[in-house]
C-alpha atoms as a PDB file:
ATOM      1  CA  UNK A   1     -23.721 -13.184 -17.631  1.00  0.00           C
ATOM      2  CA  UNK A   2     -21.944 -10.309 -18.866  1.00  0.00           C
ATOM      3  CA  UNK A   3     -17.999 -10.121 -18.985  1.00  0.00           C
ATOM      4  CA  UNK A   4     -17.664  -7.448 -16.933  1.00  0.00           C
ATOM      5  CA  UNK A   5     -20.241  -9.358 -14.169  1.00  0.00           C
ATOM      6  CA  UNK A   6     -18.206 -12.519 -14.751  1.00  0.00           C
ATOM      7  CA  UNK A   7     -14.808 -10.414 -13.968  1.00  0.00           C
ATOM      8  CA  UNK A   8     -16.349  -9.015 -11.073  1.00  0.00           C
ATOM      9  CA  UNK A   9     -18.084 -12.070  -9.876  1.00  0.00           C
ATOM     10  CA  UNK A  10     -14.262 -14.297  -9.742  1.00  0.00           C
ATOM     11  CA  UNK A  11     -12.506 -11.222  -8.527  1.00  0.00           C
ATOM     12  CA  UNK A  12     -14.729 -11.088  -5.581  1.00  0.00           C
ATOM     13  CA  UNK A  13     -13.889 -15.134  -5.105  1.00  0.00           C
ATOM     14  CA  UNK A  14     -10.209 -14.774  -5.532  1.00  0.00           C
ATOM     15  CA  UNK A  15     -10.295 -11.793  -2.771  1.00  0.00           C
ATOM     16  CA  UNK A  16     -11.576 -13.646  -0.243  1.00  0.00           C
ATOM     17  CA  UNK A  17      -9.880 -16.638  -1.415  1.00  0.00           C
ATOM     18  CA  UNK A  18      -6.467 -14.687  -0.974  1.00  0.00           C
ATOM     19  CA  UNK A  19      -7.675 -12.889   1.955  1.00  0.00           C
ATOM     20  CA  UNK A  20      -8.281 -16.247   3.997  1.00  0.00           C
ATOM     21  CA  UNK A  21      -4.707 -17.945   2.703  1.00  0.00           C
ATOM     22  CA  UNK A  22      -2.916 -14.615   4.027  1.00  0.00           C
ATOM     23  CA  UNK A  23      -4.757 -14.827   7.393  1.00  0.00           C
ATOM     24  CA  UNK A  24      -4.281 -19.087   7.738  1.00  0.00           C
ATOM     25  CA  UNK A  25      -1.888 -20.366   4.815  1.00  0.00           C
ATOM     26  CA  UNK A  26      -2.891 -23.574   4.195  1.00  0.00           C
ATOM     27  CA  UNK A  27      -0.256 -26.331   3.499  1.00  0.00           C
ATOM     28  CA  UNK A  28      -1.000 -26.319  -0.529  1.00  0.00           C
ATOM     29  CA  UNK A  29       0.103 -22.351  -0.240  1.00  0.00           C
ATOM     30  CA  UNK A  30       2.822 -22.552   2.206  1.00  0.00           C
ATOM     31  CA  UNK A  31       4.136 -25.495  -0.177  1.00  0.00           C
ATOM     32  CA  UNK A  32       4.350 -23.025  -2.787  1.00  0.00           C
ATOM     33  CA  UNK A  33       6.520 -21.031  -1.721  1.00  0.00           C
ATOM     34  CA  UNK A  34       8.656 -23.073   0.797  1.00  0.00           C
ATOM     35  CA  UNK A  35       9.160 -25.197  -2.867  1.00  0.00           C
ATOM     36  CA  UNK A  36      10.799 -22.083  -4.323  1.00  0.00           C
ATOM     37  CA  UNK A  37      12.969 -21.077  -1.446  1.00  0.00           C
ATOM     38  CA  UNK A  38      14.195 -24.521   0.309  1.00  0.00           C
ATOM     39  CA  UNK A  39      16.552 -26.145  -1.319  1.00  0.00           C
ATOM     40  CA  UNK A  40      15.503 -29.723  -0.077  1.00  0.00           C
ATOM     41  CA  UNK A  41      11.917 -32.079   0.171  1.00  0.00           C
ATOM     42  CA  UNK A  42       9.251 -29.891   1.998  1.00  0.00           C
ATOM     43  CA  UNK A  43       8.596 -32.079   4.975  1.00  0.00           C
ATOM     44  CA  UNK A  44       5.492 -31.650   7.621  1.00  0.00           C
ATOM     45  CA  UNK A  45       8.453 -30.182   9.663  1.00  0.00           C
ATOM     46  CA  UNK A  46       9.482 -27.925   6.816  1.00  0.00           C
ATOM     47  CA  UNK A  47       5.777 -26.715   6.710  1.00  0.00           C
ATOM     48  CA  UNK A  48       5.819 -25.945  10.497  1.00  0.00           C
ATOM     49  CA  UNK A  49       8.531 -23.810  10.073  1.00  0.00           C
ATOM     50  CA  UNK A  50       7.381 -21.890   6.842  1.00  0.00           C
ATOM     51  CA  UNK A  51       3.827 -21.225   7.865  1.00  0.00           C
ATOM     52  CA  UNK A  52       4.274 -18.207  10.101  1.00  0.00           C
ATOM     53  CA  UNK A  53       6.946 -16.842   7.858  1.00  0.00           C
ATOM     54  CA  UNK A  54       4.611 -16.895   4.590  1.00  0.00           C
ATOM     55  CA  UNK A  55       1.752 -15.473   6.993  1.00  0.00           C
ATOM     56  CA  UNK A  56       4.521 -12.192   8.042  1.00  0.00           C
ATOM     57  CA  UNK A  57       5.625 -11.762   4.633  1.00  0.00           C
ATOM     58  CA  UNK A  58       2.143 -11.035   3.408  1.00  0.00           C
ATOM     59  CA  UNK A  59       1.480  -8.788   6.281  1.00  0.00           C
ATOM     60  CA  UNK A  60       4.391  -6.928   6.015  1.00  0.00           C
ATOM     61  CA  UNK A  61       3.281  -6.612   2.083  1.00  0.00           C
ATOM     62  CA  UNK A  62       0.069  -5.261   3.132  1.00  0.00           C
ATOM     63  CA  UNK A  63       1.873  -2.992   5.507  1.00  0.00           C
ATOM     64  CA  UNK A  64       4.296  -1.579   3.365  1.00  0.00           C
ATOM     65  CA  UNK A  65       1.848  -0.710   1.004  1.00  0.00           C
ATOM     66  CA  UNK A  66      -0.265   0.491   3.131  1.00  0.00           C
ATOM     67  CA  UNK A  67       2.871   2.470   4.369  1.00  0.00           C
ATOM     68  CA  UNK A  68       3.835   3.912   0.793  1.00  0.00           C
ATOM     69  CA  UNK A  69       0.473   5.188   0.071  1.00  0.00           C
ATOM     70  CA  UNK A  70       0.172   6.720   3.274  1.00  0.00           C
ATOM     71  CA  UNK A  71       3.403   8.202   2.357  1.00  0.00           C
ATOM     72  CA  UNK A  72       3.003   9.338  -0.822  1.00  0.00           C
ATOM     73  CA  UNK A  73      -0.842  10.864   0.155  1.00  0.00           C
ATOM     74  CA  UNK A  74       1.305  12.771   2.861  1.00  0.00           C
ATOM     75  CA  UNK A  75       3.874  14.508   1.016  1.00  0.00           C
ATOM     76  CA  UNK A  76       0.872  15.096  -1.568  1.00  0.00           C
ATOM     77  CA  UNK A  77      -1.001  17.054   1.184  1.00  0.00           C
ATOM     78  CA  UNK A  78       2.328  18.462   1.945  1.00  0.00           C
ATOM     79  CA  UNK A  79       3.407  20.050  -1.040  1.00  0.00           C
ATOM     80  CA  UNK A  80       0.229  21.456  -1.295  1.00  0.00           C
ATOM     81  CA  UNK A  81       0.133  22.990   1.971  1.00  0.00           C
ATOM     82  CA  UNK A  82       3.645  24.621   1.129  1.00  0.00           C
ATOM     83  CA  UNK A  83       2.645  25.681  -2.219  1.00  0.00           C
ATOM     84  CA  UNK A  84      -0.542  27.538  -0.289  1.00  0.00           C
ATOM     85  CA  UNK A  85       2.086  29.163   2.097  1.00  0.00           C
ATOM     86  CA  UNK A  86       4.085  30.773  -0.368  1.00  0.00           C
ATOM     87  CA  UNK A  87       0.846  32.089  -2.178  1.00  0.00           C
ATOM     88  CA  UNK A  88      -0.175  33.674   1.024  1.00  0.00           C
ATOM     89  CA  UNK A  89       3.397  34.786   2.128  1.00  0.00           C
ATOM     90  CA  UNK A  90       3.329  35.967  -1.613  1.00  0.00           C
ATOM     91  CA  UNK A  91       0.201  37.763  -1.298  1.00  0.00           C
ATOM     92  CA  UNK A  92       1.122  39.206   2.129  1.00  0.00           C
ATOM     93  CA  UNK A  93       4.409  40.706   0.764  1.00  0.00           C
ATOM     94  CA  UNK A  94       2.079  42.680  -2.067  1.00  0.00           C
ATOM     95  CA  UNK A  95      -0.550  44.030   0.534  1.00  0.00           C
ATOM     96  CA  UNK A  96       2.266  45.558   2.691  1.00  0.00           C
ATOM     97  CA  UNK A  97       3.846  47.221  -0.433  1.00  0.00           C
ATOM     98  CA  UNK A  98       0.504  48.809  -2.131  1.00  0.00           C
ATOM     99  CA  UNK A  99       0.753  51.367   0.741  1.00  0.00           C
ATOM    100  CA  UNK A 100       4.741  52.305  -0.651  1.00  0.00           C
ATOM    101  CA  UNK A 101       3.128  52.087  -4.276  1.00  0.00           C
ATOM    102  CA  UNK A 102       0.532  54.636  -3.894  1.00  0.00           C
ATOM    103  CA  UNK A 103       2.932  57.532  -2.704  1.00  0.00           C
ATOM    104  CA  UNK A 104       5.005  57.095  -5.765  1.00  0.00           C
END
């Protein structure tokens, strides 16, 4: 199998890998992080507790991401949009002046 197929081929595993974890963390994943951010032994208890909270911060990633591109496609479209306004306000301005121009 080709690199590039072999890339493409764990990529696709580790998506849906990832994908599951953010929709049910399991305990190995919550451990992970609760192991970085409590300061004491990460109990069954512990785990209770941390489960939901992994599961929103990796929506709210998701969403904020979702939220920038959205954001960033938006003021995109409207700069755009303004940019096509002044050409037309532009090219409004010149139509009503040829009339002036042509009795100089």
């Amino acid at each position: 199998m080709s690199s590039v197929a072999s890339e493409l081929k764990y990529f696709n595993e580790l998506t849906i890998l990832a994908m599951a974890e953010m929709q049910n963390p399991s305990d190995d994943f919550v451990r992970f992080f609760a192991k970085q951010a409590y300061s004491s032994v990460v109990t069954a208890k512990v785990l209770e507790q941390y489960t939901p909270l992994v599961k929103r911060v990796f929506t709210q990633i998701v969403n904020d991401q979702i939220a920038e591109r959205l954001k960033s496609a938006f003021k995109k479209e409207t700069e755009a949009e303004e940019k096509n306004f002044r050409r037309l306000h532009l090219s409004q301005k010149a139509i009503r002046c040829l009339p002036m121009m042509e009795k100089v």
